[in-house]
Protein backbone atom coordinates (compact mmCIF):
# COMPACT_ATOMS: atom_id res chain seq x y z
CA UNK A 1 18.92 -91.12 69.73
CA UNK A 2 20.65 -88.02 68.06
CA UNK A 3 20.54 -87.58 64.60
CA UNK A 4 20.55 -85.58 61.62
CA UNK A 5 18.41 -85.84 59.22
CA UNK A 6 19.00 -82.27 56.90
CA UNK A 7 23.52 -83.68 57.11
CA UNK A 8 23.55 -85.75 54.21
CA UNK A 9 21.78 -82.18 52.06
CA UNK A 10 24.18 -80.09 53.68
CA UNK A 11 26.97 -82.28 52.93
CA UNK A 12 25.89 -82.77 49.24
CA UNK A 13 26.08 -79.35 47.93
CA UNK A 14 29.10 -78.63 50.13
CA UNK A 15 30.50 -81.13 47.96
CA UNK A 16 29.61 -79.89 44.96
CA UNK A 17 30.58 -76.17 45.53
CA UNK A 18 33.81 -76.64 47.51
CA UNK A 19 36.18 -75.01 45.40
CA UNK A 20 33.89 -71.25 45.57
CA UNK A 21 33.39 -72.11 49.43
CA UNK A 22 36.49 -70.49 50.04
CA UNK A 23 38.66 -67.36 49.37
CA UNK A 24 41.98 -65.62 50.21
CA UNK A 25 42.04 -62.10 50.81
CA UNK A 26 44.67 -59.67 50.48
CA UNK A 27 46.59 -58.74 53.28
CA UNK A 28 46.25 -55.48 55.57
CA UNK A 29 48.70 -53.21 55.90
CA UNK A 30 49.26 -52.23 59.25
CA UNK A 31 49.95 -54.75 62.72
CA UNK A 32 48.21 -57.98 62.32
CA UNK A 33 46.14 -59.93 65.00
CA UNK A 34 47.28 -61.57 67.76
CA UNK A 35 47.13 -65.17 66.64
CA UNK A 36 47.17 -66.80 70.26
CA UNK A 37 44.90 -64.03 71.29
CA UNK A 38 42.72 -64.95 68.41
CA UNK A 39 42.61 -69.08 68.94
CA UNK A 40 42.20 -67.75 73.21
CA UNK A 41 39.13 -66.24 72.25
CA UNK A 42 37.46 -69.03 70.32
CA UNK A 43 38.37 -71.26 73.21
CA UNK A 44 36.41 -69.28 75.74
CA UNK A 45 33.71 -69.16 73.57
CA UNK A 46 33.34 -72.92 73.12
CA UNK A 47 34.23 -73.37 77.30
CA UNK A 48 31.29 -71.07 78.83
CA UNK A 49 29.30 -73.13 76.74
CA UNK A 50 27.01 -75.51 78.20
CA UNK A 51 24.83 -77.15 75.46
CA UNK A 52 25.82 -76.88 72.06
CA UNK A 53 25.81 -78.42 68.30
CA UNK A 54 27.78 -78.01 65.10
CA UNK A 55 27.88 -80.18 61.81
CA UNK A 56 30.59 -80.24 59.33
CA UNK A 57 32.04 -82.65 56.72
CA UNK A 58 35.40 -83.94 56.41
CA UNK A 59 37.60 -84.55 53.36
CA UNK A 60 40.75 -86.53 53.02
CA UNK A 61 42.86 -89.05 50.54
CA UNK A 62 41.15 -91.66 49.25
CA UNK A 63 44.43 -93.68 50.24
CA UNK A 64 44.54 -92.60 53.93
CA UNK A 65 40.89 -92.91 54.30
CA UNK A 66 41.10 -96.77 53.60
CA UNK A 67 43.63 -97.30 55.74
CA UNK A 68 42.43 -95.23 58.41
CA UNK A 69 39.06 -97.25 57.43
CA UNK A 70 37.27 -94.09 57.23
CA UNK A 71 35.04 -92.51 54.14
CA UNK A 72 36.94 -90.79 52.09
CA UNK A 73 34.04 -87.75 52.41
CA UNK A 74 31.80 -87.77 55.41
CA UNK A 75 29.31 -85.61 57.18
CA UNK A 76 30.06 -85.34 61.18
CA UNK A 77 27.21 -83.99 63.49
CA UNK A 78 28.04 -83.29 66.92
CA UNK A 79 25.93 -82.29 70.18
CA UNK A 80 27.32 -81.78 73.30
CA UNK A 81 26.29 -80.87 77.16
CA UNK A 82 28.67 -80.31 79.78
CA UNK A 83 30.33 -81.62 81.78
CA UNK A 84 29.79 -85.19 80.73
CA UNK A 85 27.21 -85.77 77.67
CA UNK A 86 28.52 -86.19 73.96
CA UNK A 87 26.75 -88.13 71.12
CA UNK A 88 28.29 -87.56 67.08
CA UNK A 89 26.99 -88.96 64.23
CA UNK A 90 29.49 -89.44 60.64
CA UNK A 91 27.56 -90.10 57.99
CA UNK A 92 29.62 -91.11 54.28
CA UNK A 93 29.64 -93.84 51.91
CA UNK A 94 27.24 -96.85 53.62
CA UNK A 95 25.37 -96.10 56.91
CA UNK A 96 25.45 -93.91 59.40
CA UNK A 97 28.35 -94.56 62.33
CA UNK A 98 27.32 -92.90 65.67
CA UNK A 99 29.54 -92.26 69.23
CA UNK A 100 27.55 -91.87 72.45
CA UNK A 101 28.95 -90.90 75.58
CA UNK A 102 26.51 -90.67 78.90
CA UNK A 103 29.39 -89.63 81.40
CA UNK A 104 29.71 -93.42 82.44
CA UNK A 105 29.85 -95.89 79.37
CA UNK A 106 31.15 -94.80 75.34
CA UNK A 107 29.51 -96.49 72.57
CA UNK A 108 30.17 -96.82 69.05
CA UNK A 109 27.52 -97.94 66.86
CA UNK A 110 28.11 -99.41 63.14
CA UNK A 111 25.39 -99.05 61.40
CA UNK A 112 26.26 -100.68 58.05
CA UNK A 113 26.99 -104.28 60.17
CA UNK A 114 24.20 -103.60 62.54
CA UNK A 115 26.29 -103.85 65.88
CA UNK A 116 27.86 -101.90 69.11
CA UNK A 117 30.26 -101.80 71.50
CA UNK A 118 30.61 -100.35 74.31
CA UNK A 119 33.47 -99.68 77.29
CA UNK A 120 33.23 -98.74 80.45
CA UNK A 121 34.41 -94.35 80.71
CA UNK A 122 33.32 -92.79 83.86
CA UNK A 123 33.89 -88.89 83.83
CA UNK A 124 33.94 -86.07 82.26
CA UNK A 125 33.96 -84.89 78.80
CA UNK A 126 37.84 -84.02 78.92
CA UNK A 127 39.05 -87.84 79.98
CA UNK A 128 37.12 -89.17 76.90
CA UNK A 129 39.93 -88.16 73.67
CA UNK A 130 43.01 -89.17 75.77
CA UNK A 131 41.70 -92.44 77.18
CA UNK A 132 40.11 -93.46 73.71
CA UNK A 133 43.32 -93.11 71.82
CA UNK A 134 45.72 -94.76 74.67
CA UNK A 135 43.71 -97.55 74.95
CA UNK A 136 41.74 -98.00 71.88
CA UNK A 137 43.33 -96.32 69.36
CA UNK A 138 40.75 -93.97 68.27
CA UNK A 139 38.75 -90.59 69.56
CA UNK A 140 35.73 -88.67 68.54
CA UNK A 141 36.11 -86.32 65.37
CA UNK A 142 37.28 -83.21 66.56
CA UNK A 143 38.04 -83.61 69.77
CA UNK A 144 39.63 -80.63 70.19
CA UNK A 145 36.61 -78.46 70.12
CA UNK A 146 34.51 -80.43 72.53
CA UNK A 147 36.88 -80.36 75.74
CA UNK A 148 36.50 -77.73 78.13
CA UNK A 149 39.88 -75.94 77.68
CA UNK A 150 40.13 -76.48 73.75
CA UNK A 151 42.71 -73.47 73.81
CA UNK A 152 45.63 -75.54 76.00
CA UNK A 153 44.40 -79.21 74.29
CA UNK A 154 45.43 -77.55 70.74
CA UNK A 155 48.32 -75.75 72.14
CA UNK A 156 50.03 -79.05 73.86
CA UNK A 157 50.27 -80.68 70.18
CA UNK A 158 51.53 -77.67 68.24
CA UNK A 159 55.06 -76.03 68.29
CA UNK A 160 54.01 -72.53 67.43
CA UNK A 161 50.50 -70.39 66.20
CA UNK A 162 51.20 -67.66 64.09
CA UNK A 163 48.75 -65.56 61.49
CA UNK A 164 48.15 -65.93 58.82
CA UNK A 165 46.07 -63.64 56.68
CA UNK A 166 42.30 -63.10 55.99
CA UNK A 167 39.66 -65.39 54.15
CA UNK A 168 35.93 -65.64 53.71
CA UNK A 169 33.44 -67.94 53.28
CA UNK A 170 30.55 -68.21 51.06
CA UNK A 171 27.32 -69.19 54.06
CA UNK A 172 24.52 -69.40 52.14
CA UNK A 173 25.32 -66.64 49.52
CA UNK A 174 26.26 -64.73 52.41
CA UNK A 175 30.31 -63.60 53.02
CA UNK A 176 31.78 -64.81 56.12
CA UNK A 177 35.01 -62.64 56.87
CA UNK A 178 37.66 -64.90 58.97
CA UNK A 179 41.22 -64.16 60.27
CA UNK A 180 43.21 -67.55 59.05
CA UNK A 181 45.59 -69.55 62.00
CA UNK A 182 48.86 -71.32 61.41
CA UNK A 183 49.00 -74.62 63.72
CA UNK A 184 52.80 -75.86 63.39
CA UNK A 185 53.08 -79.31 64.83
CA UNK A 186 55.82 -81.95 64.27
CA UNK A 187 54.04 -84.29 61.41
CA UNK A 188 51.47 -82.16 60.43
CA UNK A 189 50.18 -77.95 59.96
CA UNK A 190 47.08 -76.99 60.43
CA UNK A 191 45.14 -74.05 59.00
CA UNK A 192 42.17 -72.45 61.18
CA UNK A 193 39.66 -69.95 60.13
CA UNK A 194 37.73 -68.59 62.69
CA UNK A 195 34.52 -66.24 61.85
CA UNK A 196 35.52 -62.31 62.44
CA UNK A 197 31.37 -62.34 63.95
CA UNK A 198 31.43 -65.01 66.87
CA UNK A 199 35.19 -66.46 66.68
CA UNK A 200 33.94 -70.22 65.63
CA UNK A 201 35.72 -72.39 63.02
CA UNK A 202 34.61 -72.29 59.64
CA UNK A 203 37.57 -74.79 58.72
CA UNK A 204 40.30 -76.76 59.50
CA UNK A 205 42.83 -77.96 57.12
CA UNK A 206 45.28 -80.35 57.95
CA UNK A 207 48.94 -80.68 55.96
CA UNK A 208 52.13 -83.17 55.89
CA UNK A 209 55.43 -81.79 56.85
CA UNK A 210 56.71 -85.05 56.37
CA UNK A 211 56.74 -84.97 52.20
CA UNK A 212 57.67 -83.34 49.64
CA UNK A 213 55.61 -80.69 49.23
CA UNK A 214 52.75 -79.41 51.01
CA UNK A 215 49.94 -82.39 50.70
CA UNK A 216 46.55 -81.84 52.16
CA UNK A 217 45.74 -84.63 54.43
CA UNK A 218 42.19 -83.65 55.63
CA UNK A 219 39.88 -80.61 54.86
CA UNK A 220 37.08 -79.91 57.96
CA UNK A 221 34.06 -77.40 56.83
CA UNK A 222 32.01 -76.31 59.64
CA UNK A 223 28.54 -75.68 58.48
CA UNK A 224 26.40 -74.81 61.63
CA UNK A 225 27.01 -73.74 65.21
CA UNK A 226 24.29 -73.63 67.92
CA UNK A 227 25.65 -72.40 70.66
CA UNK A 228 21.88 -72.11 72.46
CA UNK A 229 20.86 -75.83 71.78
CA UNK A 230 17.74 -77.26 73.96
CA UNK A 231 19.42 -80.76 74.24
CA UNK A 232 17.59 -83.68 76.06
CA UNK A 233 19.42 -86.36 78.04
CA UNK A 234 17.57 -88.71 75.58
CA UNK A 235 20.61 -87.78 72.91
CA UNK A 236 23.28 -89.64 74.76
CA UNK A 237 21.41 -92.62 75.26
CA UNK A 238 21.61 -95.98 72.95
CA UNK A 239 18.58 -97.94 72.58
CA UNK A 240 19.97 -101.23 70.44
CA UNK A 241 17.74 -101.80 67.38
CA UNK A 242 16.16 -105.23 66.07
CA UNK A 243 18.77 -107.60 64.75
CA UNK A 244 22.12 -105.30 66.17
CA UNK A 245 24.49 -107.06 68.32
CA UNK A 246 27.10 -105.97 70.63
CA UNK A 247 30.65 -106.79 70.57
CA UNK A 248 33.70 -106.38 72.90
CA UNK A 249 35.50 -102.99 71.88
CA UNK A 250 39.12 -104.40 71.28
CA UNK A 251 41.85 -102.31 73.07
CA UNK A 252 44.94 -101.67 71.10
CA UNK A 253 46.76 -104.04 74.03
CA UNK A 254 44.90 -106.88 72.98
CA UNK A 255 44.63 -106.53 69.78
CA UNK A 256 48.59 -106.97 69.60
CA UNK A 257 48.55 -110.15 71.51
CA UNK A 258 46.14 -111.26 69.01
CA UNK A 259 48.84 -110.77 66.27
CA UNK A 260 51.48 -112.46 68.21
């Protein structure tokens, strides 16, 4: 089984040093990037890869969290092998929640109740977001980024990419420069820094369109990339553990009827 054991450190003192993570830097003079060039390139990075990891940790609300039953803060760790192989951990308040996908079955593991449940999901890698959130409701944490064509996935739910400016990040005591990316959608804008060194997120911040305002609704720092990971096929299998027990995984279909 996959896990993590240095997330919960990592998450910790991103926590605590959040607000010097970040900074904006002037703008250029002169013709900026090519934002769609820019978000085509970190695509093809993430698609020739075969085997690869990141960890991050996620921020939003305390008010959407609970009703999206979600930790308001949580560490995600994520390994994946193409075409067909996916296992994430998220790790917040209580124990650790874990996804494993083997290219035939998904499974979702609770550990804070001590049970599973699993649904049949042969295929590959790209069916798995789509079919989890038409029929259940729900998808891995960044889905986007573990497809094999993340450049059209994020382009089909925006309106328009545009640039926006220059940032770094603190990795470590050591600057990170990144070129920033608008993401208009229809109920939401997203921010995206990529690294100016290998063209992988550093973060992802979500926003409402829909208030007043501009209102952060989630905040996504990538800590690590390993694009050169030596995974074994024993990360994207479940072994149940003493006591667990499995469950049906209720599909959004029949979890209406239930409420009629």
């Amino acid at each position: 089984m996959f896990k993590l054991p240095l997330l919960a450190i990592s998450t910790a003192l991103l926590f605590s040093s959040c607000a010097t993570r970040y900074a904006i830097l002037p703008p250029d003079a002169g013709v900026s990037p090519d934002a769609d060039a820019l978000l085509k390139t970190m695509s093809t990075r993430l698609a020739s890869t075969k085997q690869f990891r990141f960890t991050a940790t996620r921020t939003m609300p305390k008010a959407l969290a609970e009703k999206m039953n979600q930790p308001a803060e949580a560490g995600i760790g994520v390994v994946v092998a193409r075409p067909n192989k996916l296992a994430v951990t998220v790790t917040g308040k209580g124990a650790p929640r874990e996804m494993i996908f083997d290219g035939r079955t998904f499974t979702v593991v609770d550990g804070l109740n001590n049970f599973y449940s699993k649904a049949p999901l042969p295929g590959t890698l790209d069916r798995v977001p789509g079919h989890l959130a038409q029929v259940y409701g729900f998808q891995p944490p960044l889905a986007e980024f573990i497809v094999s064509d993340p450049y059209s996935g994020i382009k089909e739910r925006v309106e328009s990419v545009s640039y926006l400016g220059k940032g770094s990040v603190n990795e470590g005591g050591k600057t990170v420069p990144c070129q920033r990316i608008g993401l208009q959608g229809g109920l939401a804008d997203a921010e995206l820094w990529l690294a100016v060194t290998d063209s992988l997120p550093r973060r992802l911040k979500l926003t409402t369109t829909k208030t007043a305002g501009s209102r952060v609704i989630m905040d996504v720092d990538f800590l690590t990339w390993d694009l050169q990971a030596q995974v074994s096929d024993s990360a994207f299998r479940y072994q149940p553990s003493a006591g667990s027990e499995e469950t049906p995984m209720i599909s959004l279909s029949e979890a209406r009827a239930a409420q009629n």
